[in-house]
C-alpha atoms as a PDB file:
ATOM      1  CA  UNK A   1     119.566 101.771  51.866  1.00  0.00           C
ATOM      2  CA  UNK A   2     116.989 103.338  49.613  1.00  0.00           C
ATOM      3  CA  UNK A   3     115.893 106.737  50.361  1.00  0.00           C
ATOM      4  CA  UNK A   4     112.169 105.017  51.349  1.00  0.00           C
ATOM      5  CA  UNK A   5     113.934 103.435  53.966  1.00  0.00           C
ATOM      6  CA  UNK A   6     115.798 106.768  55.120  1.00  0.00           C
ATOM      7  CA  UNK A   7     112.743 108.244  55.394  1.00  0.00           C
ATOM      8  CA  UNK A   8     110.593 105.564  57.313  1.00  0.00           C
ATOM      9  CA  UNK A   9     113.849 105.308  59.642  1.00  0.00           C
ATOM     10  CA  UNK A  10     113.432 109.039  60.238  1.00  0.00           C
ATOM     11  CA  UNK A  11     110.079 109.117  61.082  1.00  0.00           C
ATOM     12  CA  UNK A  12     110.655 106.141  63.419  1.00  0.00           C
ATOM     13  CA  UNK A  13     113.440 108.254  64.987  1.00  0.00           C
ATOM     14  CA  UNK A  14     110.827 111.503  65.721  1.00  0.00           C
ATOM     15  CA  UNK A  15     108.185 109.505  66.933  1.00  0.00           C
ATOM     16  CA  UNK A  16     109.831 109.050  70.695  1.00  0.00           C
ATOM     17  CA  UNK A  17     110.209 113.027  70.500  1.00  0.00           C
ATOM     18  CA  UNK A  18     106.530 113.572  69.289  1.00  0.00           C
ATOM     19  CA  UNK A  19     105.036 111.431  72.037  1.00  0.00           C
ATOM     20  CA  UNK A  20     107.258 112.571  74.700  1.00  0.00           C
ATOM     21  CA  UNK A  21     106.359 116.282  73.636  1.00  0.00           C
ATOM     22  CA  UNK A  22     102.981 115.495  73.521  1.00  0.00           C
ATOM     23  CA  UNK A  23     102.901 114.460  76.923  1.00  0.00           C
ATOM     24  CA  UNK A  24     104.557 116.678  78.635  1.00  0.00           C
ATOM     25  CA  UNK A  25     101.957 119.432  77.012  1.00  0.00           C
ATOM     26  CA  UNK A  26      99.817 117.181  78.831  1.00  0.00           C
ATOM     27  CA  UNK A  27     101.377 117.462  82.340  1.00  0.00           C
ATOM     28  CA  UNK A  28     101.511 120.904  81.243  1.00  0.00           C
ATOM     29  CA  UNK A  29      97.522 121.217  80.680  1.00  0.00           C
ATOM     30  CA  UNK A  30      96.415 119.391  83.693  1.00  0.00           C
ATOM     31  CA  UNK A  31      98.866 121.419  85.975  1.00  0.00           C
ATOM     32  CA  UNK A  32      97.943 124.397  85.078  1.00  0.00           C
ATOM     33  CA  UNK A  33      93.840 123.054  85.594  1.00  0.00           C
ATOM     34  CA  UNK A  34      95.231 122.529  88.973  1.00  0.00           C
ATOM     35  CA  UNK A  35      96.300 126.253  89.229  1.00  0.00           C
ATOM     36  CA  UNK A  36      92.838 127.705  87.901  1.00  0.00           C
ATOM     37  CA  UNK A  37      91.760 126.248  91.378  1.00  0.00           C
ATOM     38  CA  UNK A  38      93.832 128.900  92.868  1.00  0.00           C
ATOM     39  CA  UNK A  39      92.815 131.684  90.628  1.00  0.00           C
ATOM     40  CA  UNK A  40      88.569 130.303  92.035  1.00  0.00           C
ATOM     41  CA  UNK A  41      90.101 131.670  95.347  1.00  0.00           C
ATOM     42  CA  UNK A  42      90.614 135.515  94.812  1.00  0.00           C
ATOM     43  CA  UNK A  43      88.190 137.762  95.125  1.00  0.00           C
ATOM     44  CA  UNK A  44      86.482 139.204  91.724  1.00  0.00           C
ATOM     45  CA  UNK A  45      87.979 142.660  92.333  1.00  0.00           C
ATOM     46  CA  UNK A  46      91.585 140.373  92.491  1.00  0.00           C
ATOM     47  CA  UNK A  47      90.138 139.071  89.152  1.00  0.00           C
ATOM     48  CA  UNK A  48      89.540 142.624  87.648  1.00  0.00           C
ATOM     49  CA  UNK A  49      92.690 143.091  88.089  1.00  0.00           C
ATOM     50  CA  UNK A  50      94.132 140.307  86.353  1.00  0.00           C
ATOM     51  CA  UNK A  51      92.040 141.239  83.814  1.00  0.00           C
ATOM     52  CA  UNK A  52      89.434 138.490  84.058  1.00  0.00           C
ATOM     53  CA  UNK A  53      85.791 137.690  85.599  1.00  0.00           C
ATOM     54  CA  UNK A  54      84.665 134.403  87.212  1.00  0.00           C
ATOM     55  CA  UNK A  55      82.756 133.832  84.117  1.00  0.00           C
ATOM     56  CA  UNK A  56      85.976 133.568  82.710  1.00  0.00           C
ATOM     57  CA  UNK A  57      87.140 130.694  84.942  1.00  0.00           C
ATOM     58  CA  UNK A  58      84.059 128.831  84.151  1.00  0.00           C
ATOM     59  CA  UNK A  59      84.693 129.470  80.849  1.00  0.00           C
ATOM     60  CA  UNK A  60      88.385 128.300  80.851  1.00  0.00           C
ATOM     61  CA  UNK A  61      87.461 125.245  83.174  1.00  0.00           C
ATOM     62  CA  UNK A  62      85.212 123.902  80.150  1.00  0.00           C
ATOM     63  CA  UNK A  63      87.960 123.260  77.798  1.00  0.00           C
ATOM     64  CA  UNK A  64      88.596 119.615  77.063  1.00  0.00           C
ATOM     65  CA  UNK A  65      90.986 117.783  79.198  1.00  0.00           C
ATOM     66  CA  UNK A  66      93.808 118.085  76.667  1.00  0.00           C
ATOM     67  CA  UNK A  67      93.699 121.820  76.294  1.00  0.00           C
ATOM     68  CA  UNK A  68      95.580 124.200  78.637  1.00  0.00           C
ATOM     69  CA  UNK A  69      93.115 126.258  80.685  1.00  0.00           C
ATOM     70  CA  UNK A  70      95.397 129.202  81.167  1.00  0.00           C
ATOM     71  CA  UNK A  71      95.627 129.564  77.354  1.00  0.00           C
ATOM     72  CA  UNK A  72      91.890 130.266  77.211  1.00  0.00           C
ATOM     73  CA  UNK A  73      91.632 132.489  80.232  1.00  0.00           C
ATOM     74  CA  UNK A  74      95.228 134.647  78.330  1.00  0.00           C
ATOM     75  CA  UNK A  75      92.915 134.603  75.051  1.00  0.00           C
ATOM     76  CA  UNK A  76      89.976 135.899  77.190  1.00  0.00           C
ATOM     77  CA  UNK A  77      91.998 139.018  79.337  1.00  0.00           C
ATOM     78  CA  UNK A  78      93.589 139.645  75.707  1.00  0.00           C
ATOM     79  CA  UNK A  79      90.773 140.384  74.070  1.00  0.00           C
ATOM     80  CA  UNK A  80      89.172 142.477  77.163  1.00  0.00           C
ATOM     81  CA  UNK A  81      92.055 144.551  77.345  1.00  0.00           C
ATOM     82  CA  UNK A  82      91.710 145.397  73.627  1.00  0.00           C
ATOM     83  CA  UNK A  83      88.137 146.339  74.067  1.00  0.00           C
END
């Protein structure tokens, strides 16, 4: 076996892993979309204290499908808390 075949048979080998990670970062995103419908349901003083406004959910609920909306809305409190 030459090492060109090694290789291709490796990358064959990771691509089951890559998908299947990929998709379950996925399920990941759109559950946690799911949960920013929760957050929509406290009050904004229950959002001050979480560090965020409901600007910030709008904000968060714009990302593209693929992206995880709690991400964003960590990024966002982050940076308030820091300012």
């Amino acid at each position: 076996m030459s090492a060109l075949d090694r290789h291709s048979s490796a990358i064959v080998a990771e691509r089951p892993a890559a998908i299947s990670e990929a998709l379950r970062g996925l399920a990941r995103a759109f559950a946690n979309r799911r949960q920013l419908d929760h957050l929509r349901d406290l009050s904004d003083r229950g959002l001050a204290d979480i560090g965020l406004m409901r600007l910030d959910l709008d904000f968060a609920r714009r990302a593209p499908l693929g992206v995880d909306p709690t991400r964003r809305l960590a990024s966002v409190a982050r940076e308030r808390a820091h300012s």
